[in-house]
Protein backbone atom coordinates (compact mmCIF):
# COMPACT_ATOMS: atom_id res chain seq x y z
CA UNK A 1 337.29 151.99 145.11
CA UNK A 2 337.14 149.59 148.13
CA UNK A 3 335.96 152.42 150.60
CA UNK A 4 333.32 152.62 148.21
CA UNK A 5 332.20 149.38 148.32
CA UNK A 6 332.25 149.31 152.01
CA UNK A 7 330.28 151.83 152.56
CA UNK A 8 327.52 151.09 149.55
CA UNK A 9 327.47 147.68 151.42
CA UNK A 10 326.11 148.86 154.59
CA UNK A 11 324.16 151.88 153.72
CA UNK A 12 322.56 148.77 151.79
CA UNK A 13 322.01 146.75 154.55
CA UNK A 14 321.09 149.50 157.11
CA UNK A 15 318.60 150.75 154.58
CA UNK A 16 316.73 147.14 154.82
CA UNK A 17 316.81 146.53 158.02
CA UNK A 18 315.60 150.06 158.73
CA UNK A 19 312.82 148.75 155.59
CA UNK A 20 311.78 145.57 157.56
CA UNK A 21 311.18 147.94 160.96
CA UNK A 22 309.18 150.25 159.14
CA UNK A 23 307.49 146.67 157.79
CA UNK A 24 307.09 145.94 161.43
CA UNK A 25 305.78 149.00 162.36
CA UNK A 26 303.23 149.06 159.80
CA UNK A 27 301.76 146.07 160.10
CA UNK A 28 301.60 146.10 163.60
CA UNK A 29 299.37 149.12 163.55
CA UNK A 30 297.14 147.98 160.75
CA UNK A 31 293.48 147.39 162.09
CA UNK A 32 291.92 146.24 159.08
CA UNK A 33 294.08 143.23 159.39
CA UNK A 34 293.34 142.85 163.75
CA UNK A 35 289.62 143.66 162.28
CA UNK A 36 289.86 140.61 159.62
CA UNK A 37 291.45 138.44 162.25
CA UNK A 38 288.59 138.94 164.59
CA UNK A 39 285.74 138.22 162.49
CA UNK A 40 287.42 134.93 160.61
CA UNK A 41 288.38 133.75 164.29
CA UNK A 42 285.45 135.02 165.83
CA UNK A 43 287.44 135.88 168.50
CA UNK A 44 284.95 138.68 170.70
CA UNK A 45 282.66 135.74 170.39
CA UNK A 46 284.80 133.19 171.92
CA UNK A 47 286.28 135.69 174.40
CA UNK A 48 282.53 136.59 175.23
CA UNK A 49 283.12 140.28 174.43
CA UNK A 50 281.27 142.51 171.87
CA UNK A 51 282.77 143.40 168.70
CA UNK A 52 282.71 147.04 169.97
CA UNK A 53 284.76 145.93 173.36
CA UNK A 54 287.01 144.01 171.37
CA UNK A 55 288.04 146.96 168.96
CA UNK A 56 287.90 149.27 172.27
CA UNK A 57 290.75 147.04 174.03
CA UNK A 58 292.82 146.72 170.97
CA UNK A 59 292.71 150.36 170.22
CA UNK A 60 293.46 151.13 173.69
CA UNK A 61 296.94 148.83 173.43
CA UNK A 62 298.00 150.20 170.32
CA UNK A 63 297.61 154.25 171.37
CA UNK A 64 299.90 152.66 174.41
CA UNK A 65 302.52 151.52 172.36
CA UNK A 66 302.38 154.58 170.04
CA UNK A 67 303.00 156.88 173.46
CA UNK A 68 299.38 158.56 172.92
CA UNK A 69 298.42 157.19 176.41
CA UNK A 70 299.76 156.32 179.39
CA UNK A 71 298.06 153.24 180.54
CA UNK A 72 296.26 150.10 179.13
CA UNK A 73 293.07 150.51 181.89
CA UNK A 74 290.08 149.81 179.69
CA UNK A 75 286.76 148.46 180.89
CA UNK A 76 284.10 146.32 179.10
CA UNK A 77 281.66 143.89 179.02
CA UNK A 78 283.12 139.88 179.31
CA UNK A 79 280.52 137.21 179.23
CA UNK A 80 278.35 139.71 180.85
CA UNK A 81 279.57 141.39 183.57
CA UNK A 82 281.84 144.82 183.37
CA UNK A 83 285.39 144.32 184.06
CA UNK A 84 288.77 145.48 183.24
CA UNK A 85 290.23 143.74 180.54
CA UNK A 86 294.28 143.56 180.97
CA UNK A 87 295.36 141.73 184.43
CA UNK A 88 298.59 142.93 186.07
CA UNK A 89 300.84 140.88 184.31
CA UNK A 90 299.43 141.47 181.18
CA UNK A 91 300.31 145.67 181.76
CA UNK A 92 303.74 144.43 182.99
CA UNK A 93 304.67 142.83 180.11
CA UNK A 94 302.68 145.56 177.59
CA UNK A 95 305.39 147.88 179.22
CA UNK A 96 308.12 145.82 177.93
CA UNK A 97 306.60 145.38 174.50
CA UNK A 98 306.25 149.48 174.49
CA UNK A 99 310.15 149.41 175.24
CA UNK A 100 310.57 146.83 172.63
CA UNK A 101 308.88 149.16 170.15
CA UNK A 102 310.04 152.36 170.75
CA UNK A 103 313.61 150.99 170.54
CA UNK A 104 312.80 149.70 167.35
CA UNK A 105 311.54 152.76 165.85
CA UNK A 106 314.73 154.25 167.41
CA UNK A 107 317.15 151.87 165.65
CA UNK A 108 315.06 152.24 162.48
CA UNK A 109 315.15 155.68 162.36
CA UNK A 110 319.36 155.72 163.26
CA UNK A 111 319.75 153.14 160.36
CA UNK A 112 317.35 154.68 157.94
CA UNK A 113 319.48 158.51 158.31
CA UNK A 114 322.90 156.35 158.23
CA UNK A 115 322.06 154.95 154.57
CA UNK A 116 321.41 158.22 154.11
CA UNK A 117 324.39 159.52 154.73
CA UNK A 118 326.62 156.72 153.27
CA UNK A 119 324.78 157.02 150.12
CA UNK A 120 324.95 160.45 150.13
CA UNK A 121 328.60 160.39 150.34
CA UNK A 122 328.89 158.31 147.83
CA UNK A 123 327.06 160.39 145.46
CA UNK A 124 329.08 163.21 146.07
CA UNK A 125 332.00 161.54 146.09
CA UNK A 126 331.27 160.05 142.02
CA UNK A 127 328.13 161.11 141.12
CA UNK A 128 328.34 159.60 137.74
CA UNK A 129 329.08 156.09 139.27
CA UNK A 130 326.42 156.77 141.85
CA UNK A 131 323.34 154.67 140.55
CA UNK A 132 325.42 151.33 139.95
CA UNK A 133 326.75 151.53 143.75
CA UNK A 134 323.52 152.53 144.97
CA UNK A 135 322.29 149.20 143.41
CA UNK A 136 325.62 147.17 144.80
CA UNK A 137 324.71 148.47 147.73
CA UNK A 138 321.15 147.29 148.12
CA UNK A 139 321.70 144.03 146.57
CA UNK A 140 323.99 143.44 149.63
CA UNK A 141 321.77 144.70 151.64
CA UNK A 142 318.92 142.53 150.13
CA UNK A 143 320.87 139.30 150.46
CA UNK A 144 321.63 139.51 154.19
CA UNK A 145 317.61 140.10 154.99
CA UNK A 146 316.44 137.54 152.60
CA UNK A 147 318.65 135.31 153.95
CA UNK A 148 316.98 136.28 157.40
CA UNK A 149 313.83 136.01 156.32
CA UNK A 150 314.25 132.86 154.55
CA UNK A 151 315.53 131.17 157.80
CA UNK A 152 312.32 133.22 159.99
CA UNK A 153 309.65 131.89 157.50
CA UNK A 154 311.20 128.42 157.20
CA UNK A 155 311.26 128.08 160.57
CA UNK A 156 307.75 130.00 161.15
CA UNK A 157 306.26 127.20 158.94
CA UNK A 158 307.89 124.33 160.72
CA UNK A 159 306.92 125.02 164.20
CA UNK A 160 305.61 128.31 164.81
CA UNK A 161 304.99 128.08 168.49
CA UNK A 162 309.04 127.45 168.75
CA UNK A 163 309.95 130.34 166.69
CA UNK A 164 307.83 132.62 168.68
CA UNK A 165 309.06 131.75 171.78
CA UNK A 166 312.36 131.88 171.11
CA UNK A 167 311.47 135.11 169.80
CA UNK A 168 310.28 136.10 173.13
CA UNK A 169 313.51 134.87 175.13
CA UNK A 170 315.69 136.72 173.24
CA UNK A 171 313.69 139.71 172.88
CA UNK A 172 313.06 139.84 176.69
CA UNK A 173 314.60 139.51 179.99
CA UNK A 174 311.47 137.98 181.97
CA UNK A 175 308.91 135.19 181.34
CA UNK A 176 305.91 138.04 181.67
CA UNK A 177 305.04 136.64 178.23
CA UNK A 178 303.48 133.63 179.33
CA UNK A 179 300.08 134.08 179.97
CA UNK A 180 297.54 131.48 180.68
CA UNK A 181 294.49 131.42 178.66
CA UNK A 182 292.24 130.58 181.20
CA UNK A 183 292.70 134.26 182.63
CA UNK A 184 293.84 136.48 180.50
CA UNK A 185 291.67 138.10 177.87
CA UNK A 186 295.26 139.15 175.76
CA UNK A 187 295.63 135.83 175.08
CA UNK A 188 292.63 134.72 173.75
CA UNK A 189 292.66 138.34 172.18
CA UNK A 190 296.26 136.78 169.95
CA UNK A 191 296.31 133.28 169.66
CA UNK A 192 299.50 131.92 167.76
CA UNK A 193 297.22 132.27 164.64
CA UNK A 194 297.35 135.64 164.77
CA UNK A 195 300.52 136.20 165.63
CA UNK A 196 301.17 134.04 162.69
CA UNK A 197 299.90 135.79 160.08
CA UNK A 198 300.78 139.20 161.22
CA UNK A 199 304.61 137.66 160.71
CA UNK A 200 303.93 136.91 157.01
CA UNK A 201 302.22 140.14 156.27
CA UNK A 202 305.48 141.86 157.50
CA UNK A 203 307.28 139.71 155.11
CA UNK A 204 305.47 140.50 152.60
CA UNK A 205 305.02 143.84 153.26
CA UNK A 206 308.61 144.48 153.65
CA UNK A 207 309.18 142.60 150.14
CA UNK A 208 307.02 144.61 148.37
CA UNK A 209 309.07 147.62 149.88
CA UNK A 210 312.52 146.14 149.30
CA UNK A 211 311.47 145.56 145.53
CA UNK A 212 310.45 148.26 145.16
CA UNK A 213 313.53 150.09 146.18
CA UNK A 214 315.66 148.01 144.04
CA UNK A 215 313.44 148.62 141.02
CA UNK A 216 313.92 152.23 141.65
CA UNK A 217 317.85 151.65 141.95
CA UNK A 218 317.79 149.46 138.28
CA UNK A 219 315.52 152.29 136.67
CA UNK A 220 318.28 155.32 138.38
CA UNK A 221 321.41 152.82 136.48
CA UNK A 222 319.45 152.54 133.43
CA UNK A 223 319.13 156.10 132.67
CA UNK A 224 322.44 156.81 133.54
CA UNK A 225 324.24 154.35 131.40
């Protein structure tokens, strides 16, 4: 049936979309990888911070984004004397990435219950039919991201600094984002490398996630045929 289809097709695509946020989320939050990052780019080193103050700052911004404090005010040693680490406009513009986040996780989690639902329905609705729509529906929903993510990671590769601007101008209403390296410790904390490589973990993170899904989906139609 064509309501079928419809609605396999975008409990598809609302289950990847909520599958790359959860990518997002994860990745963002890993600290083995801001741990590996550090050392290769001895970063504390060039910031003039210890490896301890380093890992101090960064876990201070992530329990900020995650709501499990209230502030980014965290004090350590730079090139020798005891300061704070985050300037005003760096909290200013951590507050909008919180608001970035937590609307993410928001729309994740609203995506992630409506493919849910549609899927549900459609089980219920032809049970016997079920796995073969539940893989229509998430090879759908698999061409629309890796289209998406074809056009992110060509464009990542070709001029990375453009792409994450860009990113930033559409993602926020203020230019809080620019900071200049010469004063803020955030900066020198992320260069473009890093924020580089955290991009294609999430890819590949959220392709070992989508293939997994799939592969699940291709087993369920097996059995059942």
């Amino acid at each position: 049936m064509k309501a079928d289809r419809i609605i396999s097709a975008l409990s598809g695509i609302a289950l990847m979309i909520a599958l790359l946020l959860t990518a997002v989320d994860f990745c963002c939050f890993l600290k083995p990888f801001y741990h590996y990052e550090y050392e290769t780019g001895k970063q504390a080193e060039k910031i003039g911070m210890s490896a301890e103050g380093l890992n101090a700052a960064t876990d201070t911004l992530l329990d900020y984004l995650q709501d499990r404090r209230d502030d980014i005010f965290v004090k350590t040693e730079v090139n020798g004397t005891e300061r704070e680490v985050y300037n005003q406009r760096e909290i200013l513009h951590m507050r909008d990435v919180k608001n970035l986040y937590q609307n993410a996780v928001l729309v994740r989690n609203i995506l992630a219950c409506a493919s849910l639902a549609g899927f549900l329905v459609l089980f219920f609705r032809d049970r016997r039919h079920f796995p073969s729509r539940l893989k229509e529906g998430l090879k759908q929903g698999l061409l629309c991201l890796v289209l998406l993510v074809l056009f992110v990671s060509v464009w990542a590769i070709a001029d990375f600094d453009s792409f994450w601007l860009n990113f930033h101008y559409v993602f926020f209403d203020n230019d809080l984002f620019l900071l200049d390296p010469n004063t803020s410790i955030m900066i020198n904390m992320f260069p473009s490398s890093f924020f580089m490589h955290m991009v294609f973990l999430i890819i590949f993170v959220f392709a070992l996630m989508a293939a997994a899904v799939y592969g699940i989906a291709c087993f369920m139609e097996k059995r059942t045929a």
